[in-house]
C-alpha atoms as a PDB file:
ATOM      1  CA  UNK A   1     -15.768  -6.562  43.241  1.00  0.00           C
ATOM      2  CA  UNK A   2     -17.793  -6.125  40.207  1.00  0.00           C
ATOM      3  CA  UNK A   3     -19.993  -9.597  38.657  1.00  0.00           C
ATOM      4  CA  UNK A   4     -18.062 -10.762  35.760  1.00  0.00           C
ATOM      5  CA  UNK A   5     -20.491 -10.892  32.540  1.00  0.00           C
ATOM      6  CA  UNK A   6     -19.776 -12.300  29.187  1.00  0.00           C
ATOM      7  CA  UNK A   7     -19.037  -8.537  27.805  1.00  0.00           C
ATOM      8  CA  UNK A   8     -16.630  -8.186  30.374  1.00  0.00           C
ATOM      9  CA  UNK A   9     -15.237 -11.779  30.028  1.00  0.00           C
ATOM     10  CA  UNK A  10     -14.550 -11.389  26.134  1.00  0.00           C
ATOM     11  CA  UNK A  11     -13.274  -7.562  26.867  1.00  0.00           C
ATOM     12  CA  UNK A  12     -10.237  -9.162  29.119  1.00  0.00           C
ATOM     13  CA  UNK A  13      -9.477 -11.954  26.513  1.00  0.00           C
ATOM     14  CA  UNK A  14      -9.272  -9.017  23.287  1.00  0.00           C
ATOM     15  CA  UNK A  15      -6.927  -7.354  26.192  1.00  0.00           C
ATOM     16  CA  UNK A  16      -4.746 -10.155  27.145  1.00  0.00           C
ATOM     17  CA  UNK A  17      -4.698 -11.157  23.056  1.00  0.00           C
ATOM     18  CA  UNK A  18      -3.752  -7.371  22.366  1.00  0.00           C
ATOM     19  CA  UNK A  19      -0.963  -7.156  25.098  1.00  0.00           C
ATOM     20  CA  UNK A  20       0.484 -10.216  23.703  1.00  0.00           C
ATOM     21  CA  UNK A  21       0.385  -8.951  20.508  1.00  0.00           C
ATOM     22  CA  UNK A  22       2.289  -5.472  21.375  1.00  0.00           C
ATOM     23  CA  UNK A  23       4.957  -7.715  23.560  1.00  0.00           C
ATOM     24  CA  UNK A  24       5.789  -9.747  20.002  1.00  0.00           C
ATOM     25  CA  UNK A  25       5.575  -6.250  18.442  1.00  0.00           C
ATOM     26  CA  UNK A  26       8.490  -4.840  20.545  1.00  0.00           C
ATOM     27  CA  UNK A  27      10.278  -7.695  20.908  1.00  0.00           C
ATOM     28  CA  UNK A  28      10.536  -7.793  17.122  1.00  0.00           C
ATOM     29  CA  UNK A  29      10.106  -3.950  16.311  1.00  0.00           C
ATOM     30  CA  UNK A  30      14.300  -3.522  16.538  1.00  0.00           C
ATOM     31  CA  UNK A  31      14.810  -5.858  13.378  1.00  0.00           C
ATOM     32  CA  UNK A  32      13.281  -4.271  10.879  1.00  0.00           C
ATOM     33  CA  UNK A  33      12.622  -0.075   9.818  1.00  0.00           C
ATOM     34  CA  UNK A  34       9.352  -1.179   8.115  1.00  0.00           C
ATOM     35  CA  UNK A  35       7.312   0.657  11.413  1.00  0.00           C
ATOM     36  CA  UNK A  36       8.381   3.821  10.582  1.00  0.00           C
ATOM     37  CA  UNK A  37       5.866   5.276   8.585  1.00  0.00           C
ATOM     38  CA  UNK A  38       4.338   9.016   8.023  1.00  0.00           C
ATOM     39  CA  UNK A  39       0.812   8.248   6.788  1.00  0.00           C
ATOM     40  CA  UNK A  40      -1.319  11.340   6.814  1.00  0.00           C
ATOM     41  CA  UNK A  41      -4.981  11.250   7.528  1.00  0.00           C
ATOM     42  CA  UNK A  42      -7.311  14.311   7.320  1.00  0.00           C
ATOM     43  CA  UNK A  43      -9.263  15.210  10.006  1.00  0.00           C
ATOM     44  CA  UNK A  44     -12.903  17.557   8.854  1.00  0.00           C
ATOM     45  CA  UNK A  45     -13.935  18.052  12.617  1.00  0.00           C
ATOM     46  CA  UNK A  46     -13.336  21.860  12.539  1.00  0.00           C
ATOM     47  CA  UNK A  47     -14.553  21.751   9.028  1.00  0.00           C
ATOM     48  CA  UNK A  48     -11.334  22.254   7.388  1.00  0.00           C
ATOM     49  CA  UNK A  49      -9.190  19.232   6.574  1.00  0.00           C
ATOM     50  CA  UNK A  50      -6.127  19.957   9.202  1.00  0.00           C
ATOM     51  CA  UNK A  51      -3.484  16.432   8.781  1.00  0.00           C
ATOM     52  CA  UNK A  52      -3.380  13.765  12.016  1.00  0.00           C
ATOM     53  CA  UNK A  53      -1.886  10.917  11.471  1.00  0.00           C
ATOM     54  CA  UNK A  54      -2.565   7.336  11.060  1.00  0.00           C
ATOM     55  CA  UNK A  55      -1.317   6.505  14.878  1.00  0.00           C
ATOM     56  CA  UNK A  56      -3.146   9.414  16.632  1.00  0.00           C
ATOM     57  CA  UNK A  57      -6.076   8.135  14.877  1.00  0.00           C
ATOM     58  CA  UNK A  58      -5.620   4.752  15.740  1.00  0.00           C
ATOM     59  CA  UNK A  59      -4.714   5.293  19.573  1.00  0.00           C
ATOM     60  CA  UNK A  60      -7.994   6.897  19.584  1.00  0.00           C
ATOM     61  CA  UNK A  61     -10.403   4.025  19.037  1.00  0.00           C
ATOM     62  CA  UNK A  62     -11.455   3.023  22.375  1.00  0.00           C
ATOM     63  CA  UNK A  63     -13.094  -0.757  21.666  1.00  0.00           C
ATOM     64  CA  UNK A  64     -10.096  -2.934  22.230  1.00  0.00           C
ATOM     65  CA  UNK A  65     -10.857  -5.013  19.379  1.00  0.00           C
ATOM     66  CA  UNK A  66     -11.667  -2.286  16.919  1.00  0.00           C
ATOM     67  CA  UNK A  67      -8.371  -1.174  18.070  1.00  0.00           C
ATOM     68  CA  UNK A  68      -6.372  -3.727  17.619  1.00  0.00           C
ATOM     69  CA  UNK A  69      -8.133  -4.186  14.029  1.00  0.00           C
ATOM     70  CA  UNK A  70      -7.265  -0.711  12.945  1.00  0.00           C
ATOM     71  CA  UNK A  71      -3.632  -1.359  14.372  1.00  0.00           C
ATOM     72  CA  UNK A  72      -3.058  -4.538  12.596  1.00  0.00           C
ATOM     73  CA  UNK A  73      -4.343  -3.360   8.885  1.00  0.00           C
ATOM     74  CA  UNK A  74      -3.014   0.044   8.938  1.00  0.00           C
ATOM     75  CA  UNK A  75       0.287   0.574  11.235  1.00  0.00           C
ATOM     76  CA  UNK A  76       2.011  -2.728  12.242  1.00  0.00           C
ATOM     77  CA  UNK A  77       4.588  -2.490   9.448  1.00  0.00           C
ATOM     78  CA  UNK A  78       3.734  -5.795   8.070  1.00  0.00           C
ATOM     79  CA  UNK A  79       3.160  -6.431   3.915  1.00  0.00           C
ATOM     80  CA  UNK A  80       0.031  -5.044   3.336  1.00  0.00           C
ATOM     81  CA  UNK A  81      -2.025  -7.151   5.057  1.00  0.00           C
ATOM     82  CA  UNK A  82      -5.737  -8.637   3.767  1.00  0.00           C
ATOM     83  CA  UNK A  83      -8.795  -8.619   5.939  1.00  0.00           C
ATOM     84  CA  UNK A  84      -8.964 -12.353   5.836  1.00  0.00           C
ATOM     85  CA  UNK A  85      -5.475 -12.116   7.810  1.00  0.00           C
ATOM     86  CA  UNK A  86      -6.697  -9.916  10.268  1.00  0.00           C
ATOM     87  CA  UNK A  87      -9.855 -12.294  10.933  1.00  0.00           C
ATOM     88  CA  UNK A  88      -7.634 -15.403  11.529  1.00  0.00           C
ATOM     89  CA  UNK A  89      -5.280 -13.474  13.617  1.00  0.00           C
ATOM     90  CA  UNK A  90      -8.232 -12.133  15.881  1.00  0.00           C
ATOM     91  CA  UNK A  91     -10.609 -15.108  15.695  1.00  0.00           C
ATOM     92  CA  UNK A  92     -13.324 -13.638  13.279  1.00  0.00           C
ATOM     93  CA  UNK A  93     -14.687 -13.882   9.970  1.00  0.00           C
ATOM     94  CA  UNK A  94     -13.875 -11.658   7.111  1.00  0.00           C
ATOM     95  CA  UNK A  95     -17.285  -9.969   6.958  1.00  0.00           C
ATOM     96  CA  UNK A  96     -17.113  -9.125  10.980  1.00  0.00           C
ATOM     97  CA  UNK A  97     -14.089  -7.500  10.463  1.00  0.00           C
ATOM     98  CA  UNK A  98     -15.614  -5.467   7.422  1.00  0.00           C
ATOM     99  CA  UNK A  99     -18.681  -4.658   9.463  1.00  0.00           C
ATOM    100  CA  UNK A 100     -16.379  -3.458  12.585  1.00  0.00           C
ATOM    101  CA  UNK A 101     -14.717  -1.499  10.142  1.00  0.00           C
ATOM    102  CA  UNK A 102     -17.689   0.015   8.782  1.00  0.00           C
ATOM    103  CA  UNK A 103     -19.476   0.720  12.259  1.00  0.00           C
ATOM    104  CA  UNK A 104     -16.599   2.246  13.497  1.00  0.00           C
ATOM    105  CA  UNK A 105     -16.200   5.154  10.790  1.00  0.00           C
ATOM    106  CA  UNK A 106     -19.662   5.393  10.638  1.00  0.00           C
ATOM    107  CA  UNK A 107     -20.199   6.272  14.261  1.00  0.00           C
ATOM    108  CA  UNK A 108     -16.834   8.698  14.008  1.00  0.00           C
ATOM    109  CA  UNK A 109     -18.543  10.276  11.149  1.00  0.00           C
ATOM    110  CA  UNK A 110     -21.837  11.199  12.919  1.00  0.00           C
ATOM    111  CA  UNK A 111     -20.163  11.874  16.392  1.00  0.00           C
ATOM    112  CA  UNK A 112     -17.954  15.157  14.230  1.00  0.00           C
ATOM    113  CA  UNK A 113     -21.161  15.974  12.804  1.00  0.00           C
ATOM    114  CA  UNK A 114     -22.355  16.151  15.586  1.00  0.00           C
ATOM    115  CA  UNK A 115     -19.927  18.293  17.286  1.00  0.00           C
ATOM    116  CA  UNK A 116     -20.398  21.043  14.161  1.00  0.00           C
END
């Protein structure tokens, strides 16, 4: 059995908060139409824009908070919802969230450089 570390500690409570979190979205999904959507992203990793959408992209970030960050500001079906909500909801201040944000893309954006 592995040592349990701080890292590891906080990566099991963004888990257990995210699981939660998906349960109330099921349980609730059935009452309203508002998550169906068909946002279009464009994805420049062969160098061409070819469309993905907003949910492959999503399901793609790996950092369970980042994750569930990208999920609740872009597909949960909600109003339009603010950073500042998104920071309550996951515990945060506004500018972490903008920062996690920010990493994120920036670190997508080198890694498809990269690959070209």
């Amino acid at each position: 059995m592995e040592k349990m570390t701080k890292e590891r500690l906080k990566a099991y409570r963004s888990n257990k908060a995210e699981i939660l979190e998906l349960d109330y979205t099921l349980q609730n999904r059935w009452k309203s139409d508002t998550m169906i959507g068909n946002d279009v992203i464009f994805d420049y990793s062969k160098g061409y824009p070819r469309p993905q959408c907003v949910e492959q992209f999503v399901e793609g970030v790996q950092d369970s908070l980042t994750h569930r960050i990208f999920r609740m500001l872009y597909i949960d079906g909600r109003k339009p919802i603010r950073q500042e909500q998104v920071a309550k909801s996951v515990h945060l201040d506004r500018s972490r969230i903008s920062r996690k944000i920010d990493n994120y893309l920036k670190n997508a954006q080198k890694a498809q450089n990269a690959q070209l």
